[in-house]
Protein backbone atom coordinates (compact mmCIF):
# COMPACT_ATOMS: atom_id res chain seq x y z
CA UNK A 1 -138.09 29.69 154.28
CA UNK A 2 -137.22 33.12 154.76
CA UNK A 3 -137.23 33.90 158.05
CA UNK A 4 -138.21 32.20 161.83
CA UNK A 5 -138.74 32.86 164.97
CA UNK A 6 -137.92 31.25 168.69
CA UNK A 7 -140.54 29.52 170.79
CA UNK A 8 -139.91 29.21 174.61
CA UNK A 9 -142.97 26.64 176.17
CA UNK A 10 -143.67 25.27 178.97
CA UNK A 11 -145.36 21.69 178.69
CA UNK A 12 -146.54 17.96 180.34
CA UNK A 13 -145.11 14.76 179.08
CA UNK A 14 -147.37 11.55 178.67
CA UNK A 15 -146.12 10.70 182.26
CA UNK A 16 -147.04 13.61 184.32
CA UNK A 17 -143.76 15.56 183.94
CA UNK A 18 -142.51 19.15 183.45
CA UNK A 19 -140.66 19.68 180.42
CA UNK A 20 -139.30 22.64 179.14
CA UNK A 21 -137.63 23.80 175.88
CA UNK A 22 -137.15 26.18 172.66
CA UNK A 23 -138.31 25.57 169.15
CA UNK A 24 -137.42 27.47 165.58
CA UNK A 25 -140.70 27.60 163.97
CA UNK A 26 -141.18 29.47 160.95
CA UNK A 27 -144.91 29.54 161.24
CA UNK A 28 -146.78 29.87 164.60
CA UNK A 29 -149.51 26.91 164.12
CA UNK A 30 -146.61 24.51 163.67
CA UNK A 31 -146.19 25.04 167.67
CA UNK A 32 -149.49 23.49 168.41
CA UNK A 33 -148.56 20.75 165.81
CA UNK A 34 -145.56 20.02 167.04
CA UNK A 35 -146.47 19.89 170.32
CA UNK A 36 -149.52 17.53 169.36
CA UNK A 37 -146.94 14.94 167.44
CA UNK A 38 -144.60 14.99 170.77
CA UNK A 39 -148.34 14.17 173.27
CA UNK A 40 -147.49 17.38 175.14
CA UNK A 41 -149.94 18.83 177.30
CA UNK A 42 -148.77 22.70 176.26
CA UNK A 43 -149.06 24.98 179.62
CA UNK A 44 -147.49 28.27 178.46
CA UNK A 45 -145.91 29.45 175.25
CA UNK A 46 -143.72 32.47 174.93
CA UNK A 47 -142.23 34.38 171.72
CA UNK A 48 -138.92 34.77 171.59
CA UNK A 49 -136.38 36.45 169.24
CA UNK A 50 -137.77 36.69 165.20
CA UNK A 51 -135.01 35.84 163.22
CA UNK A 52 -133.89 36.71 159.98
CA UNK A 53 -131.68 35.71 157.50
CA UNK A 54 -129.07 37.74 158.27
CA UNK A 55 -129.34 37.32 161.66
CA UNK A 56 -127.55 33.70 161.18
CA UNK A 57 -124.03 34.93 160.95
CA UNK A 58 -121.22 33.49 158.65
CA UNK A 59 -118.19 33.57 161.32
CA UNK A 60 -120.99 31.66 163.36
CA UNK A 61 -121.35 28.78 160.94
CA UNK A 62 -117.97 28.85 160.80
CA UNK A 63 -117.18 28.04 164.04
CA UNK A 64 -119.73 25.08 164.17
CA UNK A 65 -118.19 23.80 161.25
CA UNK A 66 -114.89 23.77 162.88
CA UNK A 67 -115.86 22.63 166.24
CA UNK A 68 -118.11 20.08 164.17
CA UNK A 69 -115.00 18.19 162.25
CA UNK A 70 -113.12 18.26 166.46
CA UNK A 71 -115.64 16.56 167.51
CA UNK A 72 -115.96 13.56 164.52
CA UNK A 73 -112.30 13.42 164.08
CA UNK A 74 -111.91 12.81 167.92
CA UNK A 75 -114.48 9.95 167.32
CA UNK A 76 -117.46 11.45 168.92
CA UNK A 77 -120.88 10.32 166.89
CA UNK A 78 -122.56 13.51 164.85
CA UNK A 79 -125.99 13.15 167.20
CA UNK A 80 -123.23 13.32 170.11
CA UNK A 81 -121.20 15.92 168.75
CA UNK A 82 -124.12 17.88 168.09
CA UNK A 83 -125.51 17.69 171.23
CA UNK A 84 -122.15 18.82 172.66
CA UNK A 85 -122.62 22.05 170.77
CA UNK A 86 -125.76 22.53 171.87
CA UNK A 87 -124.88 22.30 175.47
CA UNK A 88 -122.20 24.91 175.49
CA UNK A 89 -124.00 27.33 173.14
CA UNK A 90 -124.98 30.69 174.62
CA UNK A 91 -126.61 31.96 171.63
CA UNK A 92 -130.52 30.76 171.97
CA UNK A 93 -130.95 30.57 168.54
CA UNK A 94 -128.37 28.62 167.32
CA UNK A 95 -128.61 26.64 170.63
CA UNK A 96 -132.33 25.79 169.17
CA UNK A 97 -131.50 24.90 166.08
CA UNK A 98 -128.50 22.79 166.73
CA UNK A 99 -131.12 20.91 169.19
CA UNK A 100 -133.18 20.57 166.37
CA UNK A 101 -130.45 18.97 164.23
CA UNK A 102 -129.55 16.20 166.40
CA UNK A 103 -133.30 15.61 167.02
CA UNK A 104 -133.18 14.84 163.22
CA UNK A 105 -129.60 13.22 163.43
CA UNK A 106 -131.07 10.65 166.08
CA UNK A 107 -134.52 10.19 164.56
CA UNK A 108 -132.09 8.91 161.20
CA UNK A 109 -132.39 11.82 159.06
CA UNK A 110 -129.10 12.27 157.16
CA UNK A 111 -127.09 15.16 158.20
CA UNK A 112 -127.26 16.60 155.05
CA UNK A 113 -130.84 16.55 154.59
CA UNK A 114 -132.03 17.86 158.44
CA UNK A 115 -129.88 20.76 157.14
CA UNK A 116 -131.20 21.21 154.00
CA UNK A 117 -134.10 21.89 156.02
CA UNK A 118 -133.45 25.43 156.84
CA UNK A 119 -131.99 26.93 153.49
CA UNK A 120 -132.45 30.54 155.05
CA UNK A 121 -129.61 29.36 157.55
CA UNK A 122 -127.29 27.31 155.44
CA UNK A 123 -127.12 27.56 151.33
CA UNK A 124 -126.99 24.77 149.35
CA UNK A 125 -123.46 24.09 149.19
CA UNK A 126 -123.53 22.86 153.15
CA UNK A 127 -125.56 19.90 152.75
CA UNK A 128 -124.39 19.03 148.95
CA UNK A 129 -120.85 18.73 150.96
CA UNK A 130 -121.96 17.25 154.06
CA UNK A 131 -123.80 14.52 151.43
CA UNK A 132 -120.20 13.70 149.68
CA UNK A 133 -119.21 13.25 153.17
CA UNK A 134 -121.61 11.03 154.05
CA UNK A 135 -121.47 8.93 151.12
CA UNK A 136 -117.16 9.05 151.58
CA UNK A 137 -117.19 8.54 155.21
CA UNK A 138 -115.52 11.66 155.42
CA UNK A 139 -117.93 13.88 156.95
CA UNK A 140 -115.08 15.36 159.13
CA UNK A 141 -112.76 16.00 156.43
CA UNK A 142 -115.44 17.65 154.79
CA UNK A 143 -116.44 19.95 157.46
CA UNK A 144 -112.95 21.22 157.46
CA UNK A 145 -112.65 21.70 154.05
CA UNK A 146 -116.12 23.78 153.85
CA UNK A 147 -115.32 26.12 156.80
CA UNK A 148 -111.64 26.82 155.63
CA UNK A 149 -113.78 27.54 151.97
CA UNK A 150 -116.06 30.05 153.77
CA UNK A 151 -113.56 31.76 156.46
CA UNK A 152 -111.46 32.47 153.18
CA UNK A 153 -114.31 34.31 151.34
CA UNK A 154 -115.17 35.93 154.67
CA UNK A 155 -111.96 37.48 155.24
CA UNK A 156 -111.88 38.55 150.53
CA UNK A 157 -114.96 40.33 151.14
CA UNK A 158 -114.31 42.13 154.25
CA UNK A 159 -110.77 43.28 153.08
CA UNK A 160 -112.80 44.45 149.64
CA UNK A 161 -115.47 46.16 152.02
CA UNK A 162 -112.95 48.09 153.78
CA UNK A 163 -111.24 48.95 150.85
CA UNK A 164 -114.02 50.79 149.44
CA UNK A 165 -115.64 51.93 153.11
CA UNK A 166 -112.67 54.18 153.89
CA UNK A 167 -111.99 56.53 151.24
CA UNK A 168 -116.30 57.06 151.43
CA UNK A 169 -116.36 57.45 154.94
CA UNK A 170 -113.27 60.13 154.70
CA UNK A 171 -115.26 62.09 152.35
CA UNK A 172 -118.40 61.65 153.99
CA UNK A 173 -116.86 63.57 156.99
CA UNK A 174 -115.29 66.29 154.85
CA UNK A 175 -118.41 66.93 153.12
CA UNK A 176 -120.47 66.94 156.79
CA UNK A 177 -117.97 69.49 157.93
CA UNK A 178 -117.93 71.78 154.85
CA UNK A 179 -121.75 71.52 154.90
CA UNK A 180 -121.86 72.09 159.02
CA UNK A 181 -119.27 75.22 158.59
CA UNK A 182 -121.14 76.61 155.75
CA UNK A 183 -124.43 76.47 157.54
CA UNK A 184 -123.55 77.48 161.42
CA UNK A 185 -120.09 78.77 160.91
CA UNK A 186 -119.81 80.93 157.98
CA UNK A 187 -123.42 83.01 159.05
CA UNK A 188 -122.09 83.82 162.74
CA UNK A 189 -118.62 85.74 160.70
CA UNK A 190 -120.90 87.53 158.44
CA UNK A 191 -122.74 90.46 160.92
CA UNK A 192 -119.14 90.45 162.12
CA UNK A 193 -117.93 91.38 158.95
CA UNK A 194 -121.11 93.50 158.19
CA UNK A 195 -120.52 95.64 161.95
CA UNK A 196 -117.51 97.33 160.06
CA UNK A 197 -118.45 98.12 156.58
CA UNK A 198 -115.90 97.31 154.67
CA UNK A 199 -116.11 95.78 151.24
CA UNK A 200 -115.58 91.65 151.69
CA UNK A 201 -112.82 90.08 149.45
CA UNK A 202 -114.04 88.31 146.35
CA UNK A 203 -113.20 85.14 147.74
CA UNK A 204 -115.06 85.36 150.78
CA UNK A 205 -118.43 86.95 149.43
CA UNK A 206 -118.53 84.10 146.88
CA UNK A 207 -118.19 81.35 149.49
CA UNK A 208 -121.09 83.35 152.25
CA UNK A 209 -123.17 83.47 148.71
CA UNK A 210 -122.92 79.29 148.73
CA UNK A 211 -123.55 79.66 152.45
CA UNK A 212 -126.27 81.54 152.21
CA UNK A 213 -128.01 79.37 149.21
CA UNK A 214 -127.23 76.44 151.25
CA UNK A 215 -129.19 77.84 154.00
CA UNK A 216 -132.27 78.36 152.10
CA UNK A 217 -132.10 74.73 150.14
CA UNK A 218 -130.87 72.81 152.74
CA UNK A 219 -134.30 71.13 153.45
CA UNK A 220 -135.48 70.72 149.72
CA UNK A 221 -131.58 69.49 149.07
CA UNK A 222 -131.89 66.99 151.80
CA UNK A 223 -135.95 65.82 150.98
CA UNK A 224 -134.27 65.39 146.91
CA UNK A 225 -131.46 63.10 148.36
CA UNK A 226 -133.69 60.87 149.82
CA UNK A 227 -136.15 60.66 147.10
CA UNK A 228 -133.43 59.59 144.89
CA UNK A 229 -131.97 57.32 147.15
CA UNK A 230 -135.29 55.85 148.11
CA UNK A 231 -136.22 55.45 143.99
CA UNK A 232 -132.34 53.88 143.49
CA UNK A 233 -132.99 51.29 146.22
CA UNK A 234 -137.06 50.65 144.94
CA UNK A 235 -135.40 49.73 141.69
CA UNK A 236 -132.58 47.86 141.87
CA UNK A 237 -134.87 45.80 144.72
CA UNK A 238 -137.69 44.89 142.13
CA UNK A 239 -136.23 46.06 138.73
CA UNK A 240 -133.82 43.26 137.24
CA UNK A 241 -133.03 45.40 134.47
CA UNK A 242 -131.48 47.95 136.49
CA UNK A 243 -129.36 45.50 138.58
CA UNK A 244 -127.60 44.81 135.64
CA UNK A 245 -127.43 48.26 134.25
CA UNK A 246 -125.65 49.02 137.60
CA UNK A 247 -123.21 45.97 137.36
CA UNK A 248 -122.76 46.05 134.23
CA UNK A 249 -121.39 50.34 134.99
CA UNK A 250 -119.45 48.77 138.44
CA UNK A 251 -117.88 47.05 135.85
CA UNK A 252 -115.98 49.80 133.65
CA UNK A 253 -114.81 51.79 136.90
CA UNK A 254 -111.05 51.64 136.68
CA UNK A 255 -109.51 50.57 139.64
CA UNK A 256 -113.50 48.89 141.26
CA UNK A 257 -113.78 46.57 138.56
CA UNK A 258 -110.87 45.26 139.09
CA UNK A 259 -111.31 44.85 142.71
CA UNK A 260 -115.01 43.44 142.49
CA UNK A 261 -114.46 41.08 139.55
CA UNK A 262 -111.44 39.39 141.37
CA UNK A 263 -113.59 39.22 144.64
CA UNK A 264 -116.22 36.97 142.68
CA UNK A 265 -114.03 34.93 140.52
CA UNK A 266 -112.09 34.23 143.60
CA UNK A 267 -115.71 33.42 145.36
CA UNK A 268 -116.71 31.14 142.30
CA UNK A 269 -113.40 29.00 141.30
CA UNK A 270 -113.26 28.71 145.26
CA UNK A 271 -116.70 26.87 145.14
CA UNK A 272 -115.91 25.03 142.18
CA UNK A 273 -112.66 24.10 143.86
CA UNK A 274 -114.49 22.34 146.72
CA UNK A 275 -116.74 20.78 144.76
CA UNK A 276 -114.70 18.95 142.27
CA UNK A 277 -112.84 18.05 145.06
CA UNK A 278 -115.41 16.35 147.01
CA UNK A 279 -116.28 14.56 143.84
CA UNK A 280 -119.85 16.54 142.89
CA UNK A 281 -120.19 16.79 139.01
CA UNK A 282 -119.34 19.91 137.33
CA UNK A 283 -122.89 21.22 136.85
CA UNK A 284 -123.89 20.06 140.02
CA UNK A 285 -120.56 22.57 141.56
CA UNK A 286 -122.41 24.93 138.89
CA UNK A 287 -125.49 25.05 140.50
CA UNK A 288 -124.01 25.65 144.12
CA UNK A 289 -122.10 28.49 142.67
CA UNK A 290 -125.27 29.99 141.21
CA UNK A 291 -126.66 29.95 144.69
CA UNK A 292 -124.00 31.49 146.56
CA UNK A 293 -123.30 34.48 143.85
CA UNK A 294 -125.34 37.52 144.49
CA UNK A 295 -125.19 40.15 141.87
CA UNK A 296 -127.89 39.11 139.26
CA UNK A 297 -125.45 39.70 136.51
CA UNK A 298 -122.96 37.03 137.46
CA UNK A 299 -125.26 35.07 138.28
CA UNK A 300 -126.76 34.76 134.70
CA UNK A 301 -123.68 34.19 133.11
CA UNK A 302 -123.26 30.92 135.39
CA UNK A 303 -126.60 29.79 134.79
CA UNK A 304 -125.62 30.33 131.14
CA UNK A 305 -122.65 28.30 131.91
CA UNK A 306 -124.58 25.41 133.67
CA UNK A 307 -126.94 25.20 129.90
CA UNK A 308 -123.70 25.10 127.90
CA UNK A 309 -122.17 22.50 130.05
CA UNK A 310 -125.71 20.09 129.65
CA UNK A 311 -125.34 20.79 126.14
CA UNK A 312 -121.96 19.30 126.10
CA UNK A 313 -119.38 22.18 125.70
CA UNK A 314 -116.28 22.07 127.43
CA UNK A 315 -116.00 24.88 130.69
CA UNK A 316 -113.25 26.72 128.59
CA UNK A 317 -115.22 27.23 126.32
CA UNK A 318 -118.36 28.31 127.90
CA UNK A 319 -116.38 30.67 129.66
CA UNK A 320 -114.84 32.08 126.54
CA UNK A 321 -118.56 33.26 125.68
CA UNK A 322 -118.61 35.48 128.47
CA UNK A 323 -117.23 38.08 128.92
CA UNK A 324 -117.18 38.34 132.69
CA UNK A 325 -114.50 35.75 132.84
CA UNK A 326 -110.91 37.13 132.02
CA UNK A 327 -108.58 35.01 129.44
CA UNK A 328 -106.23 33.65 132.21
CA UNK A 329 -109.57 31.52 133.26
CA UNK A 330 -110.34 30.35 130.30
CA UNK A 331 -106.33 29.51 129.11
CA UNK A 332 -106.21 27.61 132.82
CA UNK A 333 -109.25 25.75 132.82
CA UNK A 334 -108.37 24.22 128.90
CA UNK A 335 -105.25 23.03 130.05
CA UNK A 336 -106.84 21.60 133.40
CA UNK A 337 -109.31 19.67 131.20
CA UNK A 338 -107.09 18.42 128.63
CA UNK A 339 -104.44 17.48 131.89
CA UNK A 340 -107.66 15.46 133.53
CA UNK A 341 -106.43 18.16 136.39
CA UNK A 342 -109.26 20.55 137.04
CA UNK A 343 -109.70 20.62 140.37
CA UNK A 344 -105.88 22.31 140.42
CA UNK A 345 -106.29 24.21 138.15
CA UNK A 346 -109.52 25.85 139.70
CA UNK A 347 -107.51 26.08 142.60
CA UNK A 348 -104.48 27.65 141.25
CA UNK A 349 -107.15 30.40 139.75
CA UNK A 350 -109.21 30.81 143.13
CA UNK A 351 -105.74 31.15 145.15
CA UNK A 352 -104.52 34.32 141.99
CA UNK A 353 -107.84 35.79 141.98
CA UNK A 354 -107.77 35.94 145.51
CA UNK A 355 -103.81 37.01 146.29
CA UNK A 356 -104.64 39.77 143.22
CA UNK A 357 -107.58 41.00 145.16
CA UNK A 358 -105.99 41.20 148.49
CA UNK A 359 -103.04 43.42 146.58
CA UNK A 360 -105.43 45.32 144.88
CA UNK A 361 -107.34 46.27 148.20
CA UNK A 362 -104.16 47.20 150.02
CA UNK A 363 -103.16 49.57 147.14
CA UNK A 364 -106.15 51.09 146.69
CA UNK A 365 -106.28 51.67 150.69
CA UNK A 366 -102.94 52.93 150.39
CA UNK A 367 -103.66 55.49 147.34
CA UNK A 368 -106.93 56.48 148.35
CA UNK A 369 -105.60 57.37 152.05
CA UNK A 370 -103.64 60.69 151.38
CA UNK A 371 -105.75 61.27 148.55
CA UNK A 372 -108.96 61.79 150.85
CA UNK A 373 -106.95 63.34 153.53
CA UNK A 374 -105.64 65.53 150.94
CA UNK A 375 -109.38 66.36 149.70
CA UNK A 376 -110.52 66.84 152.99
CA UNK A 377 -108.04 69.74 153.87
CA UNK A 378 -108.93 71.47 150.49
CA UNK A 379 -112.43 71.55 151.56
CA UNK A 380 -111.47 72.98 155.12
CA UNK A 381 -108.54 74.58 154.41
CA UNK A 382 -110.73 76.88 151.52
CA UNK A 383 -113.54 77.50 154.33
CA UNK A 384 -110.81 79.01 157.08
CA UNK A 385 -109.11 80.83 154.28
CA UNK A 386 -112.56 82.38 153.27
CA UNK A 387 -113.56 83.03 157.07
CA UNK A 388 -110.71 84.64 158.20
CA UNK A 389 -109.25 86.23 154.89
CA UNK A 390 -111.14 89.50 156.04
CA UNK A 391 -109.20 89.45 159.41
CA UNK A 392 -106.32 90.61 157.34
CA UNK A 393 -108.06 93.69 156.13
CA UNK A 394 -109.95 94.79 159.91
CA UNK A 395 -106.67 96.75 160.59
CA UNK A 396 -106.79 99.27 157.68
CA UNK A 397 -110.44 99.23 158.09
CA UNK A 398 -110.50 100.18 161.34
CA UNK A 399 -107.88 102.89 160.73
């Protein structure tokens, strides 16, 4: 299911009446089907909103797993609780769906399964937990443990987005005001300088020379930038080979390595954290991992882990095969499964990786802050120094 989109309809009930109501349907003939199961009479069907995946927010799902564990652990029933939601929702969509989750919840589909349902909405890990729960009685506890998981993560990978947004987006505007001075600035001082004829310094005849070339290959400059951009983006979309090729260089950056290999290992002992400790077998944690990781890289060398582990070998050891894992996992993990303490021990790692990372981030915001204000008032700096450096001179000349 990859993506779905909102029915509003208008209909008549069995006994004569008007009912009204919204539907997530991910194909349009399951309206009339639906409508068929329920004996409507349909009298007018509207489109709403098409939804994709990553239209379905994480800080959303979030909050209904929060307001979701309220409502059990104040006694409520999940169909009631659910309903609840529903009712003060303002979002249609997730209004909708959480409507079609207690229609499931009622009709004695297991939580976990009516939400294993829509796997463009919530990955596997939601109902594999919500399961445990059900099977513990502990669906509440659950629900709190899942959402603190996930806010966690949420808040890692924003810090490591803004880590690395900054220093691009400060050089980004340094580069868009070099290139706007150099293409409408620099021309307007050159009949200006021309008007007096007097010889230009070096400097300054070097730097209208890259304003003047600039001029002339702006257009094919810009047309090659998107070319290459639009080829990067073609393959690393369909070519797995040059996914990894581009992890695999992310990976020997100094100071980004560091930063995006702590962000996943954080992401992945957190998952395997949770699931230990809701009782799910190792591989089983394995496989939820798998399907929460994104970059194709990592993701093989956890599917390599999952074979090892049906094979029989130890997790420290698996891990010692790969080389995406640093030796503090490996050294923890051994004496978590000789201790019969894993599930610490996977925390203790997903709490370092993560405290490393959010040091790492604030450093590198810290460095790379003067570094790109310093950059930026070369760039500028060097353009007023070139424009008005012939100002100097327009008294002798004009003697």
């Amino acid at each position: 299911m990859a993506s779905c989109r909102l029915w509003h309809w208008q209909a008549m009930n069995q006994q004569g009446e008007m009912v009204t109501g919204s539907w997530l349907l991910t194909e349009d003939h399951q309206l009339m089907a639906r409508m068929a199961a329920w004996n409507y009479l349909p009298l007018s069907c509207k489109r709403g909103k098409y939804y994709r995946p990553r239209d379905w927010t994480v800080r959303q799902k979030i909050a209904l797993l929060y307001q979701l564990a309220t409502l059990l652990k104040a006694g409520l029933t999940l169909s009631a609780g659910l309903q609840l939601l529903s009712e003060g929702e303002k979002h249609p969509g997730w209004r909708a769906l959480l409507l079609a989750l207690q229609e499931e919840v009622t009709q004695g589909t297991p939580f976990s399964a009516a939400l294993a349902q829509w796997p463009m909405i919530f990955p596997p890990l939601f109902p594999a937990l919500m399961q445990v729960g059900e099977l513990t009685g502990q669906l509440d506890r659950c629900c709190l443990q899942l959402a603190s998981q996930q806010e966690r993560q949420l808040r890692l990978h924003k810090k490591v987005i803004a880590a690395l947004r900054y220093p691009a987006f400060i050089l980004l505007v340094a580069l868009a005001v070099a290139v706007g001075m150099l293409l409408w600035v620099l021309p307007e001082f050159v009949s200006i300088y021309q008007s007096f004829n007097a010889q230009l310094p070096a400097f300054t005849a070097a730097v209208l020379a890259l304003s003047a070339g600039l001029q002339r290959l702006f257009l094919p400059l810009m047309l090659f930038i998107a070319v290459v951009i639009f080829l990067w983006r073609y393959l690393r979309e369909r070519r797995p080979g040059w996914q990894r090729r581009e992890q695999r260089c992310l990976l020997r950056l100094p100071l980004l390595a560091r930063l995006w290999r702590g962000s996943l290992l954080s992401q992945i002992f957190t998952t395997l954290t949770l699931t230990q400790q809701a009782g799910l077998p190792l591989l089983q944690g394995l496989q939820a991992v798998e399907l929460t990781i994104t970059p194709l890289l990592w993701r093989e060398a956890v599917q390599q882990l999952q074979k090892q582990i049906a094979e029989g070998t130890q997790l420290h050891q698996a891990i010692a095969d790969s080389a995406l894992f640093t030796p503090l996992c490996r050294q923890l993990i051994k004496v978590g499964e000789e201790a019969g303490a894993l599930d610490e021990l996977l925390a203790r790692l997903a709490q370092w990786h993560e405290n490393q990372t959010h040091e790492l981030a604030d450093a590198l915001a810290a460095t790379m802050e003067p570094v790109m204000m310093l950059i930026t008032g070369i760039i500028v700096g060097t353009l007023v120094v070139a424009m008005y450096l012939p100002v100097f001179n327009l008294g002798n000349v004009m003697g």
